[in-house]
PDB file of N, CA and C in Angstrom:
ATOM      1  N   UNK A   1       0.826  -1.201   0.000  1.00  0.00           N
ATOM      2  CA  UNK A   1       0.000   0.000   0.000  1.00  0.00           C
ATOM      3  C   UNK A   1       0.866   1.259   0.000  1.00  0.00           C
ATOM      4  N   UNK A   2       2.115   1.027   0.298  1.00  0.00           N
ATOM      5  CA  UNK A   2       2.944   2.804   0.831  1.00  0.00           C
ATOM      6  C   UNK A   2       3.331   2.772  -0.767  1.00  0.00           C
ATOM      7  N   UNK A   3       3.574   1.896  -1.585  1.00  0.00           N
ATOM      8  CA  UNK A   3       4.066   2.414  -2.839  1.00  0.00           C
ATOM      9  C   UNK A   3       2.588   2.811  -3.414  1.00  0.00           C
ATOM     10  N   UNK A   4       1.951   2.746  -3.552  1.00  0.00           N
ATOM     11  CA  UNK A   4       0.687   3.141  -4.472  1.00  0.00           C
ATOM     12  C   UNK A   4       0.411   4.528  -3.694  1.00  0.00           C
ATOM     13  N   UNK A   5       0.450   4.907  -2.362  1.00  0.00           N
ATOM     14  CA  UNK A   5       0.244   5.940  -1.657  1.00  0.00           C
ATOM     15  C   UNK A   5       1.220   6.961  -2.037  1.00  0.00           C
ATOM     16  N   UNK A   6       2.946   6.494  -2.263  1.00  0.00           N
ATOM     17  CA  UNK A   6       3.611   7.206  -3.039  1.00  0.00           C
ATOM     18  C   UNK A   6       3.355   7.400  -4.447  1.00  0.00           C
ATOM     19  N   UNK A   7       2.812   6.605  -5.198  1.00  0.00           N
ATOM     20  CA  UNK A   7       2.607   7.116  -6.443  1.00  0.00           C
ATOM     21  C   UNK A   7       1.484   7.903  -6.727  1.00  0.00           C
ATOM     22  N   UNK A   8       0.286   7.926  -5.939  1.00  0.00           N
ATOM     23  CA  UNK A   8      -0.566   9.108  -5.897  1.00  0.00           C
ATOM     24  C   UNK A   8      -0.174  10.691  -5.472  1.00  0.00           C
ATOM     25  N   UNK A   9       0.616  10.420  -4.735  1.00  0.00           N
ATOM     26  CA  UNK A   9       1.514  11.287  -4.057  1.00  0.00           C
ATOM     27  C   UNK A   9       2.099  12.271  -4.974  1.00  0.00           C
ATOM     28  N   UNK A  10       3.246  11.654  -6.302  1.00  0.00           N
ATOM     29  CA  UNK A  10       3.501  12.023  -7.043  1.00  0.00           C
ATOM     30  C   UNK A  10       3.126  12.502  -8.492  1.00  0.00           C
ATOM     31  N   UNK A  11       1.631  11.806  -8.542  1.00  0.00           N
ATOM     32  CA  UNK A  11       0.908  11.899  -9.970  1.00  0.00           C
ATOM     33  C   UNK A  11       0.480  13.004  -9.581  1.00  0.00           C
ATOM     34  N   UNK A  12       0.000  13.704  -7.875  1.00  0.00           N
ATOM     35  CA  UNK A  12      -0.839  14.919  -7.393  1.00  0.00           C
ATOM     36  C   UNK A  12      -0.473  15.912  -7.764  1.00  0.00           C
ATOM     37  N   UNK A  13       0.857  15.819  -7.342  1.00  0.00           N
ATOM     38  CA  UNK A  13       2.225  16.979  -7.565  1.00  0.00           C
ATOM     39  C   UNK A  13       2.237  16.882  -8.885  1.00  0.00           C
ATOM     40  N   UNK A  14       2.534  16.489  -9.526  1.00  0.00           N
ATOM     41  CA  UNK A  14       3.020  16.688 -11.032  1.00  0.00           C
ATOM     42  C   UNK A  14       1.650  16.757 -12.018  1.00  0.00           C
ATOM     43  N   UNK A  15       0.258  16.872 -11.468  1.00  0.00           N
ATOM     44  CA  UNK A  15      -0.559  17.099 -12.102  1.00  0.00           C
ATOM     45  C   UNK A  15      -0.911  18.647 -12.219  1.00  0.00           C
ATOM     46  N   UNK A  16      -0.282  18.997 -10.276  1.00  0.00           N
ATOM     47  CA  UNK A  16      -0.223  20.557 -10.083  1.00  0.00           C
ATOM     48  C   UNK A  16       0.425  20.808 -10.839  1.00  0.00           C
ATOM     49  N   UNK A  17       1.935  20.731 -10.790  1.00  0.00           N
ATOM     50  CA  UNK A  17       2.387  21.549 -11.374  1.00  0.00           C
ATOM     51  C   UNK A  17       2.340  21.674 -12.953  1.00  0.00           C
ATOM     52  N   UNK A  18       1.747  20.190 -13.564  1.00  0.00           N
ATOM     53  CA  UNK A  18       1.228  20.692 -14.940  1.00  0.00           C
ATOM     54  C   UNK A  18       0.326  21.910 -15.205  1.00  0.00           C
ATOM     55  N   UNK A  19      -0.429  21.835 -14.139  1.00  0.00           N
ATOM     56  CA  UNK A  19      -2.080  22.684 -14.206  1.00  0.00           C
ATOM     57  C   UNK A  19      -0.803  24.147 -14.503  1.00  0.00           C
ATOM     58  N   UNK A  20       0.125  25.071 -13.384  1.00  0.00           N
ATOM     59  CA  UNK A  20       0.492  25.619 -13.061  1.00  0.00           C
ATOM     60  C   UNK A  20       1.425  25.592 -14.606  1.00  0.00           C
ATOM     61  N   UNK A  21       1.665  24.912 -14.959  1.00  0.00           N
ATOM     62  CA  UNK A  21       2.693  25.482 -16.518  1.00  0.00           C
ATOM     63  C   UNK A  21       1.957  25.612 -17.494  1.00  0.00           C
ATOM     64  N   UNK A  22       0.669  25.171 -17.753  1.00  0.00           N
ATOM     65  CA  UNK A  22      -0.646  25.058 -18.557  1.00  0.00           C
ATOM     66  C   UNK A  22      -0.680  26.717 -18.723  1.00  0.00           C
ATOM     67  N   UNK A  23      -0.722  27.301 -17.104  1.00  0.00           N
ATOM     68  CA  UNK A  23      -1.258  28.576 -16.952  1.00  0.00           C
ATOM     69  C   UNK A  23      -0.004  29.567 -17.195  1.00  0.00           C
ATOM     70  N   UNK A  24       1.376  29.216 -16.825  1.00  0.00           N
ATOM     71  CA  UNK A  24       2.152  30.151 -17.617  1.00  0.00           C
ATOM     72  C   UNK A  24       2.691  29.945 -19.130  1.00  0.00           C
ATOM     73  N   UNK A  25       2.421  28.744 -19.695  1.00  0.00           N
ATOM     74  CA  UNK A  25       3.342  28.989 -21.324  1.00  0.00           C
ATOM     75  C   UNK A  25       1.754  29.265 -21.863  1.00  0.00           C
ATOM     76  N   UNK A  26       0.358  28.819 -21.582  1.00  0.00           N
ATOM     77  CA  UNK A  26      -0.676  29.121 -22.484  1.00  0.00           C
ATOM     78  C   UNK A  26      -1.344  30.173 -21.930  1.00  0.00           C
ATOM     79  N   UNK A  27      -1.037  30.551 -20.682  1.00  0.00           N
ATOM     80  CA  UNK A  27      -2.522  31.845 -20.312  1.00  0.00           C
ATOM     81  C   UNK A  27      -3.859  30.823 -19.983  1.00  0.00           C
ATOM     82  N   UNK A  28      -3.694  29.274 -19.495  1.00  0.00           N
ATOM     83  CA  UNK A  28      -4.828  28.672 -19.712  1.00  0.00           C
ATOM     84  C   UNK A  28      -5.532  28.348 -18.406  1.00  0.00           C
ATOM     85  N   UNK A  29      -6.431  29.920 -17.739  1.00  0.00           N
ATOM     86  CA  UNK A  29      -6.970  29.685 -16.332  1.00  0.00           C
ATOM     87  C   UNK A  29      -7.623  27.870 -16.212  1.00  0.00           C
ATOM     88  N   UNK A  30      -8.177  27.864 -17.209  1.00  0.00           N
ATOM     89  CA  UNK A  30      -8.679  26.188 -17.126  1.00  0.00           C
ATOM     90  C   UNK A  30      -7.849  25.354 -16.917  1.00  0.00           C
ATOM     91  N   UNK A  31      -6.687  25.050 -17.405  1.00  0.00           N
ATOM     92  CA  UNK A  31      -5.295  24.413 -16.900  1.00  0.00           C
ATOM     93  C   UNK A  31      -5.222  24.839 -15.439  1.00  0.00           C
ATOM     94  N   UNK A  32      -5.024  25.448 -15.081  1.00  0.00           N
ATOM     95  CA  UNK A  32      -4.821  26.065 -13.550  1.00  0.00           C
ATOM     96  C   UNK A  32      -5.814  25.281 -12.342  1.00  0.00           C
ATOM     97  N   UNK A  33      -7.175  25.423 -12.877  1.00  0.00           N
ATOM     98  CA  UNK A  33      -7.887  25.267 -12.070  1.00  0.00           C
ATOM     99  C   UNK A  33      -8.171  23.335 -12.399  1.00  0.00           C
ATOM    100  N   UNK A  34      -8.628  23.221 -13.413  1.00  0.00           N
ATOM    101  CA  UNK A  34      -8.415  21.468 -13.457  1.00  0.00           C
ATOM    102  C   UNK A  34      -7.277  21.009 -12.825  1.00  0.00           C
ATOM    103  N   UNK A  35      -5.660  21.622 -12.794  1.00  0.00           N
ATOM    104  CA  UNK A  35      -4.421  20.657 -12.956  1.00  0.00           C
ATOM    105  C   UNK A  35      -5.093  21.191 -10.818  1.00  0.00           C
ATOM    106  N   UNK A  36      -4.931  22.170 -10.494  1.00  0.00           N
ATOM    107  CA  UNK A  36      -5.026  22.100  -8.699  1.00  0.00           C
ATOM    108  C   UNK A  36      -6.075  21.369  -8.815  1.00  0.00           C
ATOM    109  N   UNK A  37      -7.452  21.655  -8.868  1.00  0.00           N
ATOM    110  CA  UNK A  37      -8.863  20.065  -8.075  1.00  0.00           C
ATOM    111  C   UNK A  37      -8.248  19.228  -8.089  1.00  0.00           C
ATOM    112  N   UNK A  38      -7.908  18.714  -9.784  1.00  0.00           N
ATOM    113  CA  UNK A  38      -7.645  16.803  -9.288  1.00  0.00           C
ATOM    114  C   UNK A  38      -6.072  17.066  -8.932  1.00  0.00           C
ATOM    115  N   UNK A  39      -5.374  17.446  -8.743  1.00  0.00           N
ATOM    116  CA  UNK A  39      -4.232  17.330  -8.147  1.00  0.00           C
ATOM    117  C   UNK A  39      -4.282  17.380  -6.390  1.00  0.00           C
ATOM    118  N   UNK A  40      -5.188  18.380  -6.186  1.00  0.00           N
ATOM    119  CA  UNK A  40      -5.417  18.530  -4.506  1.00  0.00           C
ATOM    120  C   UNK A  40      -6.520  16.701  -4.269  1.00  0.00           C
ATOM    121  N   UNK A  41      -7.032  16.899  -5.415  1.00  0.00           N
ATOM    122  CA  UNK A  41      -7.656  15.361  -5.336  1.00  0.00           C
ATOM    123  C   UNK A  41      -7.052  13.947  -4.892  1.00  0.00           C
ATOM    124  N   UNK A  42      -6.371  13.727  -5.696  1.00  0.00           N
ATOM    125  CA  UNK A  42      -5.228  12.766  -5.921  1.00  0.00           C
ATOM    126  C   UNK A  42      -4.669  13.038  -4.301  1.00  0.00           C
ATOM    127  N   UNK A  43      -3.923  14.281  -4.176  1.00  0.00           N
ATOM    128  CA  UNK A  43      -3.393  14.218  -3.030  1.00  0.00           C
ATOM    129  C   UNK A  43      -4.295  13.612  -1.648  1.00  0.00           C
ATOM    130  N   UNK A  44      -5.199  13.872  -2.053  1.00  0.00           N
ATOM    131  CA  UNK A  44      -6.215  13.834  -0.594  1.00  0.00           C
ATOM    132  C   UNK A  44      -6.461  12.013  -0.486  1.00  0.00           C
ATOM    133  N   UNK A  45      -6.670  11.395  -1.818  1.00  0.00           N
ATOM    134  CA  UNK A  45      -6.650   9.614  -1.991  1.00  0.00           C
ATOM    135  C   UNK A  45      -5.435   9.483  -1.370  1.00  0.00           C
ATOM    136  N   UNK A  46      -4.245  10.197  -1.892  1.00  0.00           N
ATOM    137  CA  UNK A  46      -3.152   9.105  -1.246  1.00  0.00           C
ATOM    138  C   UNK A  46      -3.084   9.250   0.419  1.00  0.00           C
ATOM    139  N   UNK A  47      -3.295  10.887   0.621  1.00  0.00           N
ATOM    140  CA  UNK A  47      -3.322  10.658   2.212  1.00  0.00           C
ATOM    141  C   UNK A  47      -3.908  10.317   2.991  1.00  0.00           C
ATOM    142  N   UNK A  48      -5.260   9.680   2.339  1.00  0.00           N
ATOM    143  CA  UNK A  48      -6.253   9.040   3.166  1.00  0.00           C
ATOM    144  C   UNK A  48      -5.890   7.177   3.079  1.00  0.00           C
ATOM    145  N   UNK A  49      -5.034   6.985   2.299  1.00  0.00           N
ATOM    146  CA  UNK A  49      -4.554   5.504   2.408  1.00  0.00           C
ATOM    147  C   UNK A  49      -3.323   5.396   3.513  1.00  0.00           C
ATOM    148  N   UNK A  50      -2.947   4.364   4.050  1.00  0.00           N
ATOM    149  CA  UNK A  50      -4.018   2.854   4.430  1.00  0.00           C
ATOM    150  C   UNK A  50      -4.995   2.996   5.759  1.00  0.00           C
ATOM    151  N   UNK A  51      -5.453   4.138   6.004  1.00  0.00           N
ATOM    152  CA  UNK A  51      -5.811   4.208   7.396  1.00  0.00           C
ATOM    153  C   UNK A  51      -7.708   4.125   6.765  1.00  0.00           C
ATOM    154  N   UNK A  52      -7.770   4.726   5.375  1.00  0.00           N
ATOM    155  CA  UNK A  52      -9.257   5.255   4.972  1.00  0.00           C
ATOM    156  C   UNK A  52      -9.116   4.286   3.564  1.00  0.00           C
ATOM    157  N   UNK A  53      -8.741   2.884   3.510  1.00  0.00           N
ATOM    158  CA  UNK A  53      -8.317   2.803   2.062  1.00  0.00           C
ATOM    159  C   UNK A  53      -9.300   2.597   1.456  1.00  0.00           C
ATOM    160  N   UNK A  54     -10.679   2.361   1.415  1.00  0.00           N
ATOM    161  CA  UNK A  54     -11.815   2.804   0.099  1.00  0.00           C
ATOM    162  C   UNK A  54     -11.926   3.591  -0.073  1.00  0.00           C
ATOM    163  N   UNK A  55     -11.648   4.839   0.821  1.00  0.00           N
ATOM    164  CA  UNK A  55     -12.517   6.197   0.223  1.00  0.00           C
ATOM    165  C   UNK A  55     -10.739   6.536  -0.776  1.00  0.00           C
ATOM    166  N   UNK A  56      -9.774   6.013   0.005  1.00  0.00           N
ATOM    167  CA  UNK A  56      -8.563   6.551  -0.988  1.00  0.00           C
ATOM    168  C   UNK A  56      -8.255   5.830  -2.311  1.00  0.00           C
ATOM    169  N   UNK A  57      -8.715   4.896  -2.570  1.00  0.00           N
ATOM    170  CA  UNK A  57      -8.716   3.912  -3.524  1.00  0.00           C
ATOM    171  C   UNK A  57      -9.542   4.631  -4.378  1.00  0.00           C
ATOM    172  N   UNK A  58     -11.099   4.376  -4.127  1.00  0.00           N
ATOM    173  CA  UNK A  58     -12.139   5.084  -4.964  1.00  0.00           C
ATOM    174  C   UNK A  58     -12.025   6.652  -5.750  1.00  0.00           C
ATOM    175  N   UNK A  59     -11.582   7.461  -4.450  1.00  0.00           N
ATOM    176  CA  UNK A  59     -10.976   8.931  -4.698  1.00  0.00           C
ATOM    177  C   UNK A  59     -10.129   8.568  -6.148  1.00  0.00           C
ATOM    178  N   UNK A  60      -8.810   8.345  -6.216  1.00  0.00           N
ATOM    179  CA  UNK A  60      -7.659   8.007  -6.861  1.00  0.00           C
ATOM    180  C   UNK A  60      -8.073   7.211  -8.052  1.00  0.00           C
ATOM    181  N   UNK A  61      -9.073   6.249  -7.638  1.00  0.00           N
ATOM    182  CA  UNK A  61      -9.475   5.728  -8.788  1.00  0.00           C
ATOM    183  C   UNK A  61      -9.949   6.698  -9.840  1.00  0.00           C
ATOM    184  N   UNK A  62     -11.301   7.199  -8.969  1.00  0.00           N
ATOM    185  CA  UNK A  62     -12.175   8.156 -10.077  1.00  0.00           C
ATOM    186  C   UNK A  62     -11.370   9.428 -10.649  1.00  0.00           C
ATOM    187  N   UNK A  63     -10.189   9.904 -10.054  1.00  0.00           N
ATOM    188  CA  UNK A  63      -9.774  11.266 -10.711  1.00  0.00           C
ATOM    189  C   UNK A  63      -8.731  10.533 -11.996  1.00  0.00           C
ATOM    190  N   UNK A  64      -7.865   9.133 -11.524  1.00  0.00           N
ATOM    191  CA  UNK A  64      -7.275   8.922 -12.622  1.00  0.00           C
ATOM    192  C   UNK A  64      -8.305   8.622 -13.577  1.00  0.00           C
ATOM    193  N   UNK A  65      -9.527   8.186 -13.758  1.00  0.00           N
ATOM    194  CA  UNK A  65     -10.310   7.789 -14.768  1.00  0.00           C
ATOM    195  C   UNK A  65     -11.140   8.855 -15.322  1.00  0.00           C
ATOM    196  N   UNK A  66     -11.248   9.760 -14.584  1.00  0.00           N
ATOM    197  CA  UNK A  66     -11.512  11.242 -15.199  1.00  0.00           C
ATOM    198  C   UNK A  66      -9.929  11.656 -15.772  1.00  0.00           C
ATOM    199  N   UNK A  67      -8.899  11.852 -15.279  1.00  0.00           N
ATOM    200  CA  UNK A  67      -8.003  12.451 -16.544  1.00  0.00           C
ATOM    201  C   UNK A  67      -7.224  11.934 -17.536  1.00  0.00           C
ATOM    202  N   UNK A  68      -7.569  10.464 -17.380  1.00  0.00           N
ATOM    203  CA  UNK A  68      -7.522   9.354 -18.670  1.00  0.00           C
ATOM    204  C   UNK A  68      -8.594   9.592 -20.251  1.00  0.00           C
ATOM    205  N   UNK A  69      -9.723   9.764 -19.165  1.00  0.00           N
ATOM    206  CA  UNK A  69     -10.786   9.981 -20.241  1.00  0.00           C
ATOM    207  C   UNK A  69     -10.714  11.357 -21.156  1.00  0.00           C
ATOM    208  N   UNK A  70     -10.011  12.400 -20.304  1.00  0.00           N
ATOM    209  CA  UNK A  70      -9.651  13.506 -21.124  1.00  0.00           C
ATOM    210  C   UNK A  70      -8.447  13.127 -21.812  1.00  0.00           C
ATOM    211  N   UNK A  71      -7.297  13.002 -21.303  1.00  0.00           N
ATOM    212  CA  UNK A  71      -6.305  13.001 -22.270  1.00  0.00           C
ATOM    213  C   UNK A  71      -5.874  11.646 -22.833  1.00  0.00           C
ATOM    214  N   UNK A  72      -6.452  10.787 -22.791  1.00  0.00           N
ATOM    215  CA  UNK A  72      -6.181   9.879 -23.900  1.00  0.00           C
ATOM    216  C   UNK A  72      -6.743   9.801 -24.840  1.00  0.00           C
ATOM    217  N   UNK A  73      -8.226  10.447 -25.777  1.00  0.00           N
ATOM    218  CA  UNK A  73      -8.385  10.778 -26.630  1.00  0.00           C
ATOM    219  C   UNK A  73      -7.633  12.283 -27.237  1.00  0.00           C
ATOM    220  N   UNK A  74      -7.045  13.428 -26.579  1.00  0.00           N
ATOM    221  CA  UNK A  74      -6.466  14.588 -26.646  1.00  0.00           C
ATOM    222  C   UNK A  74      -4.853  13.635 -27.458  1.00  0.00           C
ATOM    223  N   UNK A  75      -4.769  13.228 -26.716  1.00  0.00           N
ATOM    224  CA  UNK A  75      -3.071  11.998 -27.450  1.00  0.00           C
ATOM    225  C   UNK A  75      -3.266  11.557 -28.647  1.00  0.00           C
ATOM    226  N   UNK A  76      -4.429  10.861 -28.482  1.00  0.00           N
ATOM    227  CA  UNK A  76      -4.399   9.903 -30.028  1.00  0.00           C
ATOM    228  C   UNK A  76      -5.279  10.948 -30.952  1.00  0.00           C
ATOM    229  N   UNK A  77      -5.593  12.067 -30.856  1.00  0.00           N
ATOM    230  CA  UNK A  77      -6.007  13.051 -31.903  1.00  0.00           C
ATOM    231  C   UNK A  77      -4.585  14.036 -31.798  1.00  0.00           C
ATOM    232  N   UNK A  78      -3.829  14.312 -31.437  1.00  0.00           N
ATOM    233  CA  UNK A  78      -2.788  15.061 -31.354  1.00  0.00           C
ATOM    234  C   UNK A  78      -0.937  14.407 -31.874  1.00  0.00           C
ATOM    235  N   UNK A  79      -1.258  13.004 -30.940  1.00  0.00           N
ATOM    236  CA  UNK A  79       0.138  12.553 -30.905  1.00  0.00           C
ATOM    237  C   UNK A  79       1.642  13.504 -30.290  1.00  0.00           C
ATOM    238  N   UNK A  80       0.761  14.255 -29.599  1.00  0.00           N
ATOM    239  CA  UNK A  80       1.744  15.264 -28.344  1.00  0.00           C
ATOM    240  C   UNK A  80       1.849  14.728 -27.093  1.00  0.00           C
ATOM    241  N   UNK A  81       3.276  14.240 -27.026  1.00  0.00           N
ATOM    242  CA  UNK A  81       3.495  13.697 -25.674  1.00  0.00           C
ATOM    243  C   UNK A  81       3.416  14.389 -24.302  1.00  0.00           C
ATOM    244  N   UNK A  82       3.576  15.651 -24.867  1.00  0.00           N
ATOM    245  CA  UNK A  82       2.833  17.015 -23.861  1.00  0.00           C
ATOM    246  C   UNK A  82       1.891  17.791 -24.032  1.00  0.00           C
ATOM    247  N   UNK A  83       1.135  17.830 -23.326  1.00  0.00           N
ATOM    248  CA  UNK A  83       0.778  16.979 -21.703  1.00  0.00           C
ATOM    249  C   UNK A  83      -0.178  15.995 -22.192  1.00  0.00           C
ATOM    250  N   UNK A  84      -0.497  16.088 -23.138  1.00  0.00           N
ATOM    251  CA  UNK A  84      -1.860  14.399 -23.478  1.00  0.00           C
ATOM    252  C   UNK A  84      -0.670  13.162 -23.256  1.00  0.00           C
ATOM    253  N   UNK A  85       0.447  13.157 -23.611  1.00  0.00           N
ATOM    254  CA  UNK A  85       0.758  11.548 -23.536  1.00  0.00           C
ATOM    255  C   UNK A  85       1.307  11.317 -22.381  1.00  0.00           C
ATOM    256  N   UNK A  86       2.337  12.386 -21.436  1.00  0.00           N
ATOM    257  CA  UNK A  86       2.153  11.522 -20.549  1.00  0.00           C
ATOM    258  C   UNK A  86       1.472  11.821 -19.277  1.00  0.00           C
ATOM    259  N   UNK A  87       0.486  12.364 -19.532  1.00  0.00           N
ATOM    260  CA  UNK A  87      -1.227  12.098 -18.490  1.00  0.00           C
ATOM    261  C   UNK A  87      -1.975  11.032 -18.708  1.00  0.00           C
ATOM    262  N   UNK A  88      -2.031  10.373 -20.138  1.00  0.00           N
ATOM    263  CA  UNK A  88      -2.179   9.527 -20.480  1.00  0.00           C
ATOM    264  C   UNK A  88      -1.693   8.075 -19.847  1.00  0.00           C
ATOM    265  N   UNK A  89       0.001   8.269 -19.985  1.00  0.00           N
ATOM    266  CA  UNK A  89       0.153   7.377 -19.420  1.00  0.00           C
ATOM    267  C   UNK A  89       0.424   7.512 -17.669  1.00  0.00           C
ATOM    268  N   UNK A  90      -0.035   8.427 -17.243  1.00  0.00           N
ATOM    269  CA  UNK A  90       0.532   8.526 -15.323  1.00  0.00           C
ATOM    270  C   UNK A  90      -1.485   8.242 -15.377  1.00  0.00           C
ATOM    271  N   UNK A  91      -2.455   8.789 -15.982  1.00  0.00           N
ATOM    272  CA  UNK A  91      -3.701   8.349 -15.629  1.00  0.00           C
ATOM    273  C   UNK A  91      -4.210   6.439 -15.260  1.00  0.00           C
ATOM    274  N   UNK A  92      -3.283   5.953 -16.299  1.00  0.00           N
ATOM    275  CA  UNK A  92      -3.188   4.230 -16.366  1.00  0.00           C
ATOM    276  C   UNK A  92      -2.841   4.035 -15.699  1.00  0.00           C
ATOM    277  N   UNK A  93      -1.437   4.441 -15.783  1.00  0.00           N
ATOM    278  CA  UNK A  93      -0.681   3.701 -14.322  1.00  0.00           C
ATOM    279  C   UNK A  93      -1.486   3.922 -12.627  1.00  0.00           C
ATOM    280  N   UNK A  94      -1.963   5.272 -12.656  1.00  0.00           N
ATOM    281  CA  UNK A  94      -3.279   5.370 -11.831  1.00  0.00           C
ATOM    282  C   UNK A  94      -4.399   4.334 -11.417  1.00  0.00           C
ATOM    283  N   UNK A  95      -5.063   4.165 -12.490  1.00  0.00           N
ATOM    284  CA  UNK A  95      -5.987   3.033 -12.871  1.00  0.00           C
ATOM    285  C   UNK A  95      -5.402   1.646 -12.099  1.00  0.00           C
ATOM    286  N   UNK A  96      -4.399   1.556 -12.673  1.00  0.00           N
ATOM    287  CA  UNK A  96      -3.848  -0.035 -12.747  1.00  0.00           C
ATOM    288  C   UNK A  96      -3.862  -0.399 -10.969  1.00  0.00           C
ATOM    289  N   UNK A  97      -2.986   1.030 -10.384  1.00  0.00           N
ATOM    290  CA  UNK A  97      -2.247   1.022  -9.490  1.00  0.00           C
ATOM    291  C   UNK A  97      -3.600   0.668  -8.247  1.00  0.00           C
ATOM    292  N   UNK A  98      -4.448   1.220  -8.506  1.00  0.00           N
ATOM    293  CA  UNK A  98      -5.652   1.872  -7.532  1.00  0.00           C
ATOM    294  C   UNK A  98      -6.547   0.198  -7.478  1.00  0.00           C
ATOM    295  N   UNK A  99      -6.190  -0.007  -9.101  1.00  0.00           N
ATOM    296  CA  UNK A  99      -7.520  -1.677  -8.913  1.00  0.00           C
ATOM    297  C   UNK A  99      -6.366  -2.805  -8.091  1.00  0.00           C
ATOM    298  N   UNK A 100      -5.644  -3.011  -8.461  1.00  0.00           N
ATOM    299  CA  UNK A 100      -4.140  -3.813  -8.026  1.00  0.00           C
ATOM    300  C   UNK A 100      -4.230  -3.537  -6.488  1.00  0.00           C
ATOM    301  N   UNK A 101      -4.421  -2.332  -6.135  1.00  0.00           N
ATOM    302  CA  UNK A 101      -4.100  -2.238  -4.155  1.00  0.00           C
ATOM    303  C   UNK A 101      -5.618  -2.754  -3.752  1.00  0.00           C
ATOM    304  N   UNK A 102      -6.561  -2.092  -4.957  1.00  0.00           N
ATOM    305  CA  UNK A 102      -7.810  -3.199  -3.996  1.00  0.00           C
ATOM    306  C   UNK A 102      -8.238  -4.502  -4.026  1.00  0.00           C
ATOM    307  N   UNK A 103      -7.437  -5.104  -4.869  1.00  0.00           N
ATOM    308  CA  UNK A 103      -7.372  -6.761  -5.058  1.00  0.00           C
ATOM    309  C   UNK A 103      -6.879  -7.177  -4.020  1.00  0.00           C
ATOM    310  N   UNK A 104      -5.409  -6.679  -3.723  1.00  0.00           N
ATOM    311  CA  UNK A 104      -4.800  -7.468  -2.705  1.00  0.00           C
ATOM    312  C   UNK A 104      -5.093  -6.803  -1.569  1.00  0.00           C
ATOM    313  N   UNK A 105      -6.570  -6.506  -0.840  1.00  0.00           N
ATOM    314  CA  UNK A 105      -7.335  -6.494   0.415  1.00  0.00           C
ATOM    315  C   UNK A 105      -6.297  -7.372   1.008  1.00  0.00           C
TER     316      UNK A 105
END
């Protein structure tokens, strides 16, 4: 569980600070405000694991499957590894990570 808690940890942060470069190279308040929610999101799943682990599982689940669903069609209509591909791929590894810690209850 502490590695999946670290990797939410880190998808949180680096979703901020995408949101936060969104908003200085494009001017894109929407970048800003999507990349902080699910980033303060994310953060809040991992720190609620292992003490709260459904609500942190579920949390973590649903924001990686909300920013999968955005940027993995944004990737395969673009083929820009920034930021659609790899949100794309930190959203999966999300996914994977979140069903995998609730298997092994």
């Amino acid at each position: 569980m502490e590695a999946t808690k670290i990797y939410f940890i880190v998808f949180g942060v680096l979703t901020i600070v995408g949101g936060i470069i969104g908003y200085v190279k494009a001017g894109s308040v929407a970048s800003i405000i999507a990349g902080a929610v699910t980033g303060v999101l994310l953060l809040v799943g991992a720190f609620l694991l292992p003490e709260h682990r459904a609500a942190g599982l579920a949390i973590a689940l649903i924001i990686s499957l909300l920013l999968a669903a955005q940027f993995i069609p944004k990737f395969l209509r673009t083929s820009r590894f920034m930021p659609a591909g790899i949100m794309s791929v930190l959203s999966v590894i999300g996914i994977i990570a979140a069903i995998v810690a609730w298997v092994k209850k």
